[in-house]
C-alpha atoms as a PDB file:
ATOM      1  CA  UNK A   1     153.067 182.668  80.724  1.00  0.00           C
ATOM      2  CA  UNK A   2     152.657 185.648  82.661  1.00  0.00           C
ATOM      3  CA  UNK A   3     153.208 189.013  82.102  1.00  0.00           C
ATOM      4  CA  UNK A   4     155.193 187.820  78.342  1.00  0.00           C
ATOM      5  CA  UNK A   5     156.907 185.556  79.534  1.00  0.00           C
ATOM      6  CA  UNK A   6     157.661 182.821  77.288  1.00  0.00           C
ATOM      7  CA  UNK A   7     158.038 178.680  78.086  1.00  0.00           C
ATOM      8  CA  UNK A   8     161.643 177.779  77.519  1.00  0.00           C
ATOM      9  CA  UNK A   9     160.844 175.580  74.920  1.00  0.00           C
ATOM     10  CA  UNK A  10     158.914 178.645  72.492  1.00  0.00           C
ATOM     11  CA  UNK A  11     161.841 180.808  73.447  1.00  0.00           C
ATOM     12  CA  UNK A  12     164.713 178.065  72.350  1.00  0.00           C
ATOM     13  CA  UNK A  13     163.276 175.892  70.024  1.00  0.00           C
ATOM     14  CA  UNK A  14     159.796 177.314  68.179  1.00  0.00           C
ATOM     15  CA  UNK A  15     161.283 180.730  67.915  1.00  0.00           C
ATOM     16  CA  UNK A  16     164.035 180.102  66.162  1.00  0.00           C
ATOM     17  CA  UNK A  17     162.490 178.040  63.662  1.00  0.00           C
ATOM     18  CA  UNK A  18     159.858 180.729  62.851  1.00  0.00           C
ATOM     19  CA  UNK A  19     162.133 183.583  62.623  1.00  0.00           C
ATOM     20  CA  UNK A  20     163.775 181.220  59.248  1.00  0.00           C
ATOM     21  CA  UNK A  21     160.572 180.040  57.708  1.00  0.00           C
ATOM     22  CA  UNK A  22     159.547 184.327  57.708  1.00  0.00           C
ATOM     23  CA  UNK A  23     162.605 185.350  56.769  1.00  0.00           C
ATOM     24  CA  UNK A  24     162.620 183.101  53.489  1.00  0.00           C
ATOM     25  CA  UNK A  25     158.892 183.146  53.347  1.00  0.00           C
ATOM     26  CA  UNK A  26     159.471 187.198  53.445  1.00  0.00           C
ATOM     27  CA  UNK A  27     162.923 187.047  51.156  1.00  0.00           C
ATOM     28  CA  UNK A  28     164.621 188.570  53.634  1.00  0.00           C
ATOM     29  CA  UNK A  29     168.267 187.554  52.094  1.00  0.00           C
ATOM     30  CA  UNK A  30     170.025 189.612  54.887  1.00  0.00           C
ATOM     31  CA  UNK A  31     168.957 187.877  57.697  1.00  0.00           C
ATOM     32  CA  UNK A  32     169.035 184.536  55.594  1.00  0.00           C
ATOM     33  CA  UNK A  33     172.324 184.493  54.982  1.00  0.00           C
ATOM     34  CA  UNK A  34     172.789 185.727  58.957  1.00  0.00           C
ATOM     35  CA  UNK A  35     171.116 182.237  59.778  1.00  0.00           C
ATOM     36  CA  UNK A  36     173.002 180.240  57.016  1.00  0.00           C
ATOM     37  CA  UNK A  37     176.010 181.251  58.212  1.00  0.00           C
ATOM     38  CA  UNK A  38     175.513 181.219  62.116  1.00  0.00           C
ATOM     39  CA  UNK A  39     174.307 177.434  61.860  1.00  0.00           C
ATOM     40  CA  UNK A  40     177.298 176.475  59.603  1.00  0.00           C
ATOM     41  CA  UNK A  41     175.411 175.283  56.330  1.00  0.00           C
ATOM     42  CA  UNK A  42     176.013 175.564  52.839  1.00  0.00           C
ATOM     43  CA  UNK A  43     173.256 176.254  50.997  1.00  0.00           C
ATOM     44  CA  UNK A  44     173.707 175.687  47.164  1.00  0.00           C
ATOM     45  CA  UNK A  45     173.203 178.644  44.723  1.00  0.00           C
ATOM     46  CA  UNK A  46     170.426 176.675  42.934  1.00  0.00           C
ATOM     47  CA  UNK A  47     168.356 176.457  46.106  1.00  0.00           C
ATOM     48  CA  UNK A  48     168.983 180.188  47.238  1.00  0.00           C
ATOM     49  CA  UNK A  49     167.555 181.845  43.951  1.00  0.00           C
ATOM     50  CA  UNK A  50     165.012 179.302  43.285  1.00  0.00           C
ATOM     51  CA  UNK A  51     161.012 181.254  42.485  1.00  0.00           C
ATOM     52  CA  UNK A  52     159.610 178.802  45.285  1.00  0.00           C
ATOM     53  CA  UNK A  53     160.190 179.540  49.248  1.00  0.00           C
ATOM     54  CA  UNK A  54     159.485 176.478  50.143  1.00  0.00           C
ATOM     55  CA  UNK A  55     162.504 174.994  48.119  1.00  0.00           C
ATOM     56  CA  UNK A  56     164.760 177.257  50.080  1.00  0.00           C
ATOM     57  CA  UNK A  57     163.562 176.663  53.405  1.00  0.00           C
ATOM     58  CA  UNK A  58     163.453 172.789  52.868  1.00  0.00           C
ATOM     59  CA  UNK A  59     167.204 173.472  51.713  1.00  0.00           C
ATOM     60  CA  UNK A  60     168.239 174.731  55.161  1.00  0.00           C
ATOM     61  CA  UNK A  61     166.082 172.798  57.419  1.00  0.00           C
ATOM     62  CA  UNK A  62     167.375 169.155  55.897  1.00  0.00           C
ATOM     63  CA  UNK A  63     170.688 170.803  56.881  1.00  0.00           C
ATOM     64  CA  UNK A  64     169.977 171.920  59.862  1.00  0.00           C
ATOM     65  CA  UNK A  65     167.640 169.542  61.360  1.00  0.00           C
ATOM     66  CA  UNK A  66     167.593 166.195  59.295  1.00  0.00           C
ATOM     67  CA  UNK A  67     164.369 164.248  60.325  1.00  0.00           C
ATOM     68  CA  UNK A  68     166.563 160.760  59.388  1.00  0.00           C
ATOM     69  CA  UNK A  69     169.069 161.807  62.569  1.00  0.00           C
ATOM     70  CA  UNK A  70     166.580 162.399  64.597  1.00  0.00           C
ATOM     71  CA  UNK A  71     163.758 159.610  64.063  1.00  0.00           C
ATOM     72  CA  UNK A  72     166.770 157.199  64.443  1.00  0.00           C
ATOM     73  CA  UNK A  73     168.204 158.992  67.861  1.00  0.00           C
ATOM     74  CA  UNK A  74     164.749 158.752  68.619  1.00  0.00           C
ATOM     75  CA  UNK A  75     164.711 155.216  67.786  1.00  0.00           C
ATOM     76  CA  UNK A  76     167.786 154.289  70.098  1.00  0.00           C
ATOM     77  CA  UNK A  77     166.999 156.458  72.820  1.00  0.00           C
ATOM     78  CA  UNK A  78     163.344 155.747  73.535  1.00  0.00           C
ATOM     79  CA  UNK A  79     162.109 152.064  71.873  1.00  0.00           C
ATOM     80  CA  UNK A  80     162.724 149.074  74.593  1.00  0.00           C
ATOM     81  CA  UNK A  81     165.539 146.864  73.388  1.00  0.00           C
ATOM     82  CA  UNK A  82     164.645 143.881  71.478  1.00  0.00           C
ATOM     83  CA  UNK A  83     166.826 141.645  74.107  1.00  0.00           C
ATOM     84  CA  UNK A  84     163.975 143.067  76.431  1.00  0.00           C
ATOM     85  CA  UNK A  85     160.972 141.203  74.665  1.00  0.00           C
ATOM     86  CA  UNK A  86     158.919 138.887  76.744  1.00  0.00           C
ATOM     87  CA  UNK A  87     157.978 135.643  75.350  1.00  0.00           C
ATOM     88  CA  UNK A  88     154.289 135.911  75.679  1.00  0.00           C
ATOM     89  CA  UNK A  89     155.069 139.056  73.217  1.00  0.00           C
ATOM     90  CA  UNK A  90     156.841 137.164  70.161  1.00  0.00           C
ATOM     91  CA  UNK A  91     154.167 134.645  70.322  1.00  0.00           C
ATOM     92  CA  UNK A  92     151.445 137.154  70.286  1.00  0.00           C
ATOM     93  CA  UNK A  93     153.403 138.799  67.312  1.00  0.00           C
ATOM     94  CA  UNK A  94     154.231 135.684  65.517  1.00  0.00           C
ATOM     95  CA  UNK A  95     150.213 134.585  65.399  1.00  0.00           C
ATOM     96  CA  UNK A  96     147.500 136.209  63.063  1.00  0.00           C
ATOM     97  CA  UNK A  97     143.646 136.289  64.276  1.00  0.00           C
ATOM     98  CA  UNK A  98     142.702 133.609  66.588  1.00  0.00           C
ATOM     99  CA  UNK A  99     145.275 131.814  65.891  1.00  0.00           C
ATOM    100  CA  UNK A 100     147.244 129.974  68.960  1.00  0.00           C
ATOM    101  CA  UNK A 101     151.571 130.120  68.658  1.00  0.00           C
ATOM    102  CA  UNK A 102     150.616 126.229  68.986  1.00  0.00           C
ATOM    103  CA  UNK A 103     148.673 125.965  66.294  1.00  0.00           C
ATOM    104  CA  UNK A 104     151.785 127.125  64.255  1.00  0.00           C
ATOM    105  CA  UNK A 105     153.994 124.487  62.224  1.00  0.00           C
ATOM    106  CA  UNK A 106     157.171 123.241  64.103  1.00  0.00           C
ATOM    107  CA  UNK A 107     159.587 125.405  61.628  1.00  0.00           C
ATOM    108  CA  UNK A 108     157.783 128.680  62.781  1.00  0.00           C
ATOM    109  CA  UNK A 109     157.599 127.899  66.499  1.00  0.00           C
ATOM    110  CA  UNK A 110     161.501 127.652  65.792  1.00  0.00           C
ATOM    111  CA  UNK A 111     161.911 131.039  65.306  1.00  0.00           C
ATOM    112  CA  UNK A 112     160.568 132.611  68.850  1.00  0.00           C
ATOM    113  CA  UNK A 113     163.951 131.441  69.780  1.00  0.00           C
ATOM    114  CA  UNK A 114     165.630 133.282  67.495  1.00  0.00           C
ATOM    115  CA  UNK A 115     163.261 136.261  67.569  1.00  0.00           C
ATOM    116  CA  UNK A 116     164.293 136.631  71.141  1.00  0.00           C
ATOM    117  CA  UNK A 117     167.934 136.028  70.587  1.00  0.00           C
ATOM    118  CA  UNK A 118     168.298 138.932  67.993  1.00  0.00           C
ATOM    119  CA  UNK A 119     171.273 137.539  66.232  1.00  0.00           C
ATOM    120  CA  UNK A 120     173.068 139.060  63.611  1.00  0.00           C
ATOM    121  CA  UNK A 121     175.230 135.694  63.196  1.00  0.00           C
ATOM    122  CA  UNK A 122     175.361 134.379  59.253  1.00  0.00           C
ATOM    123  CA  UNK A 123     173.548 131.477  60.108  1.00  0.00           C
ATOM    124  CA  UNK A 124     170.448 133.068  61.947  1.00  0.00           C
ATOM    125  CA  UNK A 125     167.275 133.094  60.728  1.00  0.00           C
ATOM    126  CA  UNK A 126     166.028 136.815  58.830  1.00  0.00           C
ATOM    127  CA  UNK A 127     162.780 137.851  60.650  1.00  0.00           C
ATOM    128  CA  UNK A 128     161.185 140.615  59.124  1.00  0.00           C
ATOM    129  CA  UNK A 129     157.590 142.034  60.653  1.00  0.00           C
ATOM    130  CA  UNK A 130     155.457 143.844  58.494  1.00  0.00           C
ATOM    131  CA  UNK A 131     152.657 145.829  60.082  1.00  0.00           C
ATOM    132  CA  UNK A 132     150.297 147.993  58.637  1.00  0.00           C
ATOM    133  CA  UNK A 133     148.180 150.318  60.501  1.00  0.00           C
ATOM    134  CA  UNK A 134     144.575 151.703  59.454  1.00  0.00           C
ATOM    135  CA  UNK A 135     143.079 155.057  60.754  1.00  0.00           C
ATOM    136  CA  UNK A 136     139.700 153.791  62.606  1.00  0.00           C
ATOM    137  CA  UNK A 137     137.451 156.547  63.812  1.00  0.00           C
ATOM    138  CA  UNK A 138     137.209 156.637  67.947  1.00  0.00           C
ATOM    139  CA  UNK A 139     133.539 155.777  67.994  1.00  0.00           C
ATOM    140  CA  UNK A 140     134.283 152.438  66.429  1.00  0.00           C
ATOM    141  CA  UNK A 141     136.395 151.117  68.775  1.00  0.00           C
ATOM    142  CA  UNK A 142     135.321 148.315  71.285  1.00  0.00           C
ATOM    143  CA  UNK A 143     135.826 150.158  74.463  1.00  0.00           C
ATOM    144  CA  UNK A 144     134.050 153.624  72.933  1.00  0.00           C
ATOM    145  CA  UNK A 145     130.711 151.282  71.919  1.00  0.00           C
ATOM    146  CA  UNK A 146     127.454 151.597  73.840  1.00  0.00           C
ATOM    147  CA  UNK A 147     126.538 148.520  75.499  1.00  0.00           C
END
């Protein structure tokens, strides 16, 4: 960052997205519609003139770079495959608490076979895993505790 220069990623990325939100923060409908029309979107009429910014700039960004396309890229590209899943893992994730994955009736222990299958046949079992995280401060954490 010497001398001005600029990492690659402020200069292609970060850039680019601050020059739009100041020119519609700033109303600047010149280079607006330069930016509109350079990316390829059509921004409705309804969105362009509305009182709030914010409406505007949400209009081109969802255009431009939809956070749905790229959670679920993200998704793909990066997770581990389910076929990957160790069975150690599904048992883990199939028992609550203290529970043991022996402890569990016959009809659940079933289903770390089809867990780790992932079929999308007719016939398989629907798994569906709901987890919920909470937001625990650092301190509170067993590792971070005095002893």
């Amino acid at each position: 960052q010497s001398k001005g220069k600029k990492p690659l990623f402020v200069q292609l990325v970060l850039d680019n997205i601050w020059s739009l939100y100041e020119a519609v923060m700033k109303r600047d409908k010149e280079k607006i519609e330069k930016i509109v029309t350079s990316l390829g979107l059509k921004i409705g009429a309804r969105e362009s003139r509305h009182a709030d910014p914010k409406v505007q700039l949400n209009a081109i960004c969802s255009q431009w770079l939809p956070i749905s396309d790229a959670v679920l890229s993200m998704v793909c590209n990066k997770l581990p495959s389910p076929l990957d899943i160790t069975a150690e893992r599904v048992e883990k994730l199939m028992c609550v608490g203290a529970r043991t994955f022996d402890s569990l009736p016959p009809e659940t222990q079933e289903l770390k076979s089809a867990f780790m299958k992932c079929s999308s046949e007719g016939t398989a079992p629907v798994i569906v895993f709901v987890s919920k995280m909470f937001p625990v401060d650092a301190k509170a954490l067993p590792h971070n505790k005095p002893r």
